[in-house]
PDB file of N, CA and C in Angstrom:
ATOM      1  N   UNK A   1       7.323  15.513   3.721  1.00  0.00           N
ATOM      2  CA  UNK A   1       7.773  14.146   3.808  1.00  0.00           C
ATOM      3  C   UNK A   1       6.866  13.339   4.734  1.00  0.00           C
ATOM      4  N   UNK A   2       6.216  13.775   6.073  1.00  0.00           N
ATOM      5  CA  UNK A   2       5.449  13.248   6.743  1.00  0.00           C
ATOM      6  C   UNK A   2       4.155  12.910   6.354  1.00  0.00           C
ATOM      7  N   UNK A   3       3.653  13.619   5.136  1.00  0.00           N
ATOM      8  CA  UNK A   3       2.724  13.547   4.290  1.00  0.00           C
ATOM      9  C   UNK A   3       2.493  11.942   3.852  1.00  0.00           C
ATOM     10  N   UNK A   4       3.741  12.349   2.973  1.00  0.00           N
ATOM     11  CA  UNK A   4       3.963  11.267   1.828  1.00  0.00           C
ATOM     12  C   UNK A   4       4.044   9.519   2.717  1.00  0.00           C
ATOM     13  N   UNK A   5       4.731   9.727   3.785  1.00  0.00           N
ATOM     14  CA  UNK A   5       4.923   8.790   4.468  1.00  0.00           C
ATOM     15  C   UNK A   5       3.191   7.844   5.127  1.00  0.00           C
ATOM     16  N   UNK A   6       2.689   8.695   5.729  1.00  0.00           N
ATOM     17  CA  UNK A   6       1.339   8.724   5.949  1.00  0.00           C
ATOM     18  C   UNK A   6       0.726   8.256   4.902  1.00  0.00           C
ATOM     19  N   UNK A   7       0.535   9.100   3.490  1.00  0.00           N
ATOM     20  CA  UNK A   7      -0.236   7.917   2.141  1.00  0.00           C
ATOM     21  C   UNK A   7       0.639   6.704   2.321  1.00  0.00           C
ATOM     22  N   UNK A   8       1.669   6.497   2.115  1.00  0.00           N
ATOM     23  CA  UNK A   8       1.878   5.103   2.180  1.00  0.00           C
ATOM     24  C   UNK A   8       1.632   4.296   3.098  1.00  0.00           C
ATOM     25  N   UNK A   9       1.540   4.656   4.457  1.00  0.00           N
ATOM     26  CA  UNK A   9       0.890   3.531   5.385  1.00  0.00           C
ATOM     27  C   UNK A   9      -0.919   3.697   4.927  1.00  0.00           C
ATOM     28  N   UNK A  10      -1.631   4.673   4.217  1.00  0.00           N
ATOM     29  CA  UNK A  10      -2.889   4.512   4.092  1.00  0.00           C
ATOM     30  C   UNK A  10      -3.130   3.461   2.955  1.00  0.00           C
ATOM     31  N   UNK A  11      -1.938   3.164   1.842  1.00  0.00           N
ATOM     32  CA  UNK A  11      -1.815   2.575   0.733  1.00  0.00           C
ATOM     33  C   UNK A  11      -1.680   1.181   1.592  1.00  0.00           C
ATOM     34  N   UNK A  12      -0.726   1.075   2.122  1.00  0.00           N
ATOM     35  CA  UNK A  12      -0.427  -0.508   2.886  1.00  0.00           C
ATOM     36  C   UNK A  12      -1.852  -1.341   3.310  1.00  0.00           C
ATOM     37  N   UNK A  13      -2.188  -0.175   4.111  1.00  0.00           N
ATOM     38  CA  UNK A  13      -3.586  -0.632   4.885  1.00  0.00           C
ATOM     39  C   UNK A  13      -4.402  -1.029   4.027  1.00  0.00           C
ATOM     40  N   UNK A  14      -4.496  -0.388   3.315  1.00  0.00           N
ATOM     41  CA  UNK A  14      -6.177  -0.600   2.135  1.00  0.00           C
ATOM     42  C   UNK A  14      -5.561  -1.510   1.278  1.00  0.00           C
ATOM     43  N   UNK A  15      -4.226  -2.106   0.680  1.00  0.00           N
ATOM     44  CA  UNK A  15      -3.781  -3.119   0.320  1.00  0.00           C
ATOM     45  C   UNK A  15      -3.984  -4.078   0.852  1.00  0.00           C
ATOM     46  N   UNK A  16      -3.535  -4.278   2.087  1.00  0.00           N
ATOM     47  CA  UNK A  16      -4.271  -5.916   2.733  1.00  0.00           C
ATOM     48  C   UNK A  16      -5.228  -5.872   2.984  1.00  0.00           C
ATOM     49  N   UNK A  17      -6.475  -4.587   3.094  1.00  0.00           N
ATOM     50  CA  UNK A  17      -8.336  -4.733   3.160  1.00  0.00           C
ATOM     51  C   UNK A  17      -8.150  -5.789   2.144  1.00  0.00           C
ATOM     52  N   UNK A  18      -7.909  -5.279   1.037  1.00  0.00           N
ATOM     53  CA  UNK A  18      -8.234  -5.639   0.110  1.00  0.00           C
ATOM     54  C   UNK A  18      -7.707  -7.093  -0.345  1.00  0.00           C
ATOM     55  N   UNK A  19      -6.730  -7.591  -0.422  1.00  0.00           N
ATOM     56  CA  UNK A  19      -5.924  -8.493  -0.046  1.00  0.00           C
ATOM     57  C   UNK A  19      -6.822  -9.816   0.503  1.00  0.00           C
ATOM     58  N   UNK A  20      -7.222  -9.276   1.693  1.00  0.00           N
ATOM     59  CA  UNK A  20      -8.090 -10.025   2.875  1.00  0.00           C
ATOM     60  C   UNK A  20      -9.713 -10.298   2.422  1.00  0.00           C
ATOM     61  N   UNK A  21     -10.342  -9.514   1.631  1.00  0.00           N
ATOM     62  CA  UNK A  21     -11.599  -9.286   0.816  1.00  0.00           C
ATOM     63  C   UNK A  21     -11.166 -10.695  -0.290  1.00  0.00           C
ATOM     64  N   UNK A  22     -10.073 -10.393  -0.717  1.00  0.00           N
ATOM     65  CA  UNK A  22      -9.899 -11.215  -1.825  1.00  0.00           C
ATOM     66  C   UNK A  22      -9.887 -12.799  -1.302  1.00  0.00           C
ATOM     67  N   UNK A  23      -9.466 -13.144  -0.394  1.00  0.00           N
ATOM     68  CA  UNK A  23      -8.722 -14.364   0.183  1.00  0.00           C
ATOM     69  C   UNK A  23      -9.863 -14.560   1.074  1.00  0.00           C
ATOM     70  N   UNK A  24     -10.966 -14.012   1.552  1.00  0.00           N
ATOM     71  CA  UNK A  24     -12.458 -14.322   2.205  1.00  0.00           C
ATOM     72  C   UNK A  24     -13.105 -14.807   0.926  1.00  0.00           C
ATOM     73  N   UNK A  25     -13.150 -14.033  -0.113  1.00  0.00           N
ATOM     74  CA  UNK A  25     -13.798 -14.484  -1.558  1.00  0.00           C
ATOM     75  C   UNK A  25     -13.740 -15.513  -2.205  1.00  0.00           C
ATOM     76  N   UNK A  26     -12.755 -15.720  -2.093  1.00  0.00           N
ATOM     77  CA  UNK A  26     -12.281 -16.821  -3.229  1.00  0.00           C
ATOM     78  C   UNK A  26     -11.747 -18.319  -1.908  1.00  0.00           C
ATOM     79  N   UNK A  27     -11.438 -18.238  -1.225  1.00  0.00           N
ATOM     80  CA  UNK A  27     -10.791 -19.347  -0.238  1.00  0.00           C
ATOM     81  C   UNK A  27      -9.117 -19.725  -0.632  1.00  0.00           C
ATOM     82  N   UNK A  28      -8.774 -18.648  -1.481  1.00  0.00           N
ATOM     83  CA  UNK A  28      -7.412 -18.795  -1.675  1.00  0.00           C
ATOM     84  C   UNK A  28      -6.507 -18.360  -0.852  1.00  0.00           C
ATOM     85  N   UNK A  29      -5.726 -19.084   0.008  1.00  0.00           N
ATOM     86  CA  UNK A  29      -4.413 -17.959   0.862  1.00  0.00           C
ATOM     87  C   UNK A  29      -3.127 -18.292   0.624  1.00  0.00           C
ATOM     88  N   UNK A  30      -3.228 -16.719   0.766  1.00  0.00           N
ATOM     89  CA  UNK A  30      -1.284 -16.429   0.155  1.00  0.00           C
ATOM     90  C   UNK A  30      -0.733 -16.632   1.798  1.00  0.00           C
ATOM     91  N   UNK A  31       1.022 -16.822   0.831  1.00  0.00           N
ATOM     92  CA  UNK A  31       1.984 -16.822   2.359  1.00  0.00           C
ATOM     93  C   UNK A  31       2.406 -15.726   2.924  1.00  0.00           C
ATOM     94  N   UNK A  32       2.237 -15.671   4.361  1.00  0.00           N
ATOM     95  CA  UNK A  32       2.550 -14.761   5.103  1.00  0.00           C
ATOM     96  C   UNK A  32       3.852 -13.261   4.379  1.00  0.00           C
ATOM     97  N   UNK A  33       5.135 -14.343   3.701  1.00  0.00           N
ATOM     98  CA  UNK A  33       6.347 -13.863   3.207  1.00  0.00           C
ATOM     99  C   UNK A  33       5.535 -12.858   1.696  1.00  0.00           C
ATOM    100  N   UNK A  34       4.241 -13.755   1.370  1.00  0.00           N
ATOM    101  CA  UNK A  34       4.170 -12.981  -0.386  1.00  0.00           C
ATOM    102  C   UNK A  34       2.971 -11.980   0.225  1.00  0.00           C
ATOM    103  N   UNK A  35       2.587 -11.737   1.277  1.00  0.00           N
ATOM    104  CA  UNK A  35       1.992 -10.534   1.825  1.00  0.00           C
ATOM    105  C   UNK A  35       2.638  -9.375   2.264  1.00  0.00           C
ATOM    106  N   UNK A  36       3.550  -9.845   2.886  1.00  0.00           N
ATOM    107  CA  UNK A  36       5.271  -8.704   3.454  1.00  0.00           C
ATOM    108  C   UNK A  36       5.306  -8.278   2.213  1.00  0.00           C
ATOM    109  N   UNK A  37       5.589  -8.888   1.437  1.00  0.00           N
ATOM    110  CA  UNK A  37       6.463  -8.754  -0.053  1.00  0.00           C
ATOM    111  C   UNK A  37       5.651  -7.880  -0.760  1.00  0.00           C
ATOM    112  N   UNK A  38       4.160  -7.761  -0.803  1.00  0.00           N
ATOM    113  CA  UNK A  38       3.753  -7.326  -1.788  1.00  0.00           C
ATOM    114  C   UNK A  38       3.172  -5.905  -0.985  1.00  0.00           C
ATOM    115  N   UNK A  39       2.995  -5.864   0.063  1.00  0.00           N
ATOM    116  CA  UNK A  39       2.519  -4.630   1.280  1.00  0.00           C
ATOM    117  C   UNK A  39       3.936  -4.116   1.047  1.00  0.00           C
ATOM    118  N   UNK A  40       5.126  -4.367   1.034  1.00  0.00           N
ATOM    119  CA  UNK A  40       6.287  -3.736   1.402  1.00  0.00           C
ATOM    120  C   UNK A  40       6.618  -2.851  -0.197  1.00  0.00           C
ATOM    121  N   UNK A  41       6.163  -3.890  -1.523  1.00  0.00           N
ATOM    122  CA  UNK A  41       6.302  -3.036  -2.444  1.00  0.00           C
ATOM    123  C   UNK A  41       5.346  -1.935  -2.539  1.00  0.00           C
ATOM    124  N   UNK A  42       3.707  -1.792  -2.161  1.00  0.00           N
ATOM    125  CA  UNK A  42       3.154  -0.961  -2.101  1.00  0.00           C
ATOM    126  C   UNK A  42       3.061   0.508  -1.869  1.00  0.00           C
ATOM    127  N   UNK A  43       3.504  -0.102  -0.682  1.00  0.00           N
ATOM    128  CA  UNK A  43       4.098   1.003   0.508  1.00  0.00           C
ATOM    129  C   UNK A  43       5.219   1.834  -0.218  1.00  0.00           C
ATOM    130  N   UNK A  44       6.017   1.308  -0.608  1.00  0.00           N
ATOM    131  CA  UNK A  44       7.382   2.090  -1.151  1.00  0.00           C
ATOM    132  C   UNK A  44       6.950   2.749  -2.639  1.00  0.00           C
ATOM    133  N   UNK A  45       5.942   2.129  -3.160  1.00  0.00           N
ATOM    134  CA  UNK A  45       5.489   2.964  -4.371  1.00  0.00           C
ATOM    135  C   UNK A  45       4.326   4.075  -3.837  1.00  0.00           C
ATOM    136  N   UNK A  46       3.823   3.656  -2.311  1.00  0.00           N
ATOM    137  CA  UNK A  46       1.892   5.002  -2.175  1.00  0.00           C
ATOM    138  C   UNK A  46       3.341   5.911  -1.938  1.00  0.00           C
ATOM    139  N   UNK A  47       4.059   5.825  -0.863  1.00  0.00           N
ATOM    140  CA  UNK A  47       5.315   6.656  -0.429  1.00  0.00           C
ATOM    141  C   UNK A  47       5.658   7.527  -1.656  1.00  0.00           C
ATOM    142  N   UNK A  48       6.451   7.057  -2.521  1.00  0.00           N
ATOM    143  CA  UNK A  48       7.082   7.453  -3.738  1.00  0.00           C
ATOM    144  C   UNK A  48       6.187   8.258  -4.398  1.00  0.00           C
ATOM    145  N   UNK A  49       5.430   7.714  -4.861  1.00  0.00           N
ATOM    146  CA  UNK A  49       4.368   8.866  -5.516  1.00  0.00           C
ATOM    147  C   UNK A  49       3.571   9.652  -5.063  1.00  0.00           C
ATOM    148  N   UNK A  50       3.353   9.845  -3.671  1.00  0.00           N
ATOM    149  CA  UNK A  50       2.704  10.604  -3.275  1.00  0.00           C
ATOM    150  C   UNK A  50       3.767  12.096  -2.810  1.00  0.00           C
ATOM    151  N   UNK A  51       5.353  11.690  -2.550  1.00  0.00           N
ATOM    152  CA  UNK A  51       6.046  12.887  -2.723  1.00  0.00           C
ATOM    153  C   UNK A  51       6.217  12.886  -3.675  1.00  0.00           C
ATOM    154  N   UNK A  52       6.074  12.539  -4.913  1.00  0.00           N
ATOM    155  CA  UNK A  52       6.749  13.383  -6.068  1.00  0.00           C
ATOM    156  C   UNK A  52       5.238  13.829  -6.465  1.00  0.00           C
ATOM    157  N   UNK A  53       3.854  13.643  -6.616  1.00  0.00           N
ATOM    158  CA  UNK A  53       3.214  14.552  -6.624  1.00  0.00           C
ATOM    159  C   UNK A  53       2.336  15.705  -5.394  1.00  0.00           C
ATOM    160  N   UNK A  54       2.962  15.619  -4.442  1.00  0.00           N
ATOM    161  CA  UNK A  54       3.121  16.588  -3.465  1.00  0.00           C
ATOM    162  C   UNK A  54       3.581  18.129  -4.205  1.00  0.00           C
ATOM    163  N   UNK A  55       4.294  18.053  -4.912  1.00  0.00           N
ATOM    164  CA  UNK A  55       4.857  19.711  -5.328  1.00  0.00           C
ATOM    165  C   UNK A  55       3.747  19.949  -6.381  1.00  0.00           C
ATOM    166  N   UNK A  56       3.259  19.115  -7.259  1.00  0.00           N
ATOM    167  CA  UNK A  56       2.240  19.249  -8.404  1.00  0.00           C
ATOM    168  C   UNK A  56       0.743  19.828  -7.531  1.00  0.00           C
ATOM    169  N   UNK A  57       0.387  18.824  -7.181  1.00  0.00           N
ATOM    170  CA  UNK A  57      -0.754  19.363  -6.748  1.00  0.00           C
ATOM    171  C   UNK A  57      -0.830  20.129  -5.188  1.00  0.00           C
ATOM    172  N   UNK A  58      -0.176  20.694  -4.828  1.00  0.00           N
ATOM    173  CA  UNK A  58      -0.245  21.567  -3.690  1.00  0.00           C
ATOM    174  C   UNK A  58       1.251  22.913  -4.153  1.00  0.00           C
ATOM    175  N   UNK A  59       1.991  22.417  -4.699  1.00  0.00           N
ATOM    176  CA  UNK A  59       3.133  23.496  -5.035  1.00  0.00           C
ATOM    177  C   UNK A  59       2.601  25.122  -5.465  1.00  0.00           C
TER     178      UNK A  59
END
């Protein structure tokens, strides 16, 4: 579980690199709330899938 937890803060992180790459690029910025929003869904999906393939590829 500490695993899985860990990819998802590595998923979060490299979501707003990227995020931030995008919004240096272009001069477009999002709101603070649709950055939460979209880091918070991330996170709960790197999380999610990284325990359910935890038993696949290491089981």
């Amino acid at each position: 579980m500490k695993a899985s937890v860990l990819w998802g803060l590595v998923g979060v992180l490299a979501f707003l690199v990227a995020l931030q790459g995008y919004e240096l690029a272009t001069g477009y910025r999002y709101s603070p709330a649709v950055k939460a929003g979209a880091a918070l869904a991330v996170g709960v999906g790197a999380t999610g899938l990284s325990y359910l393939a935890e038993g696949r590829l290491f089981g």
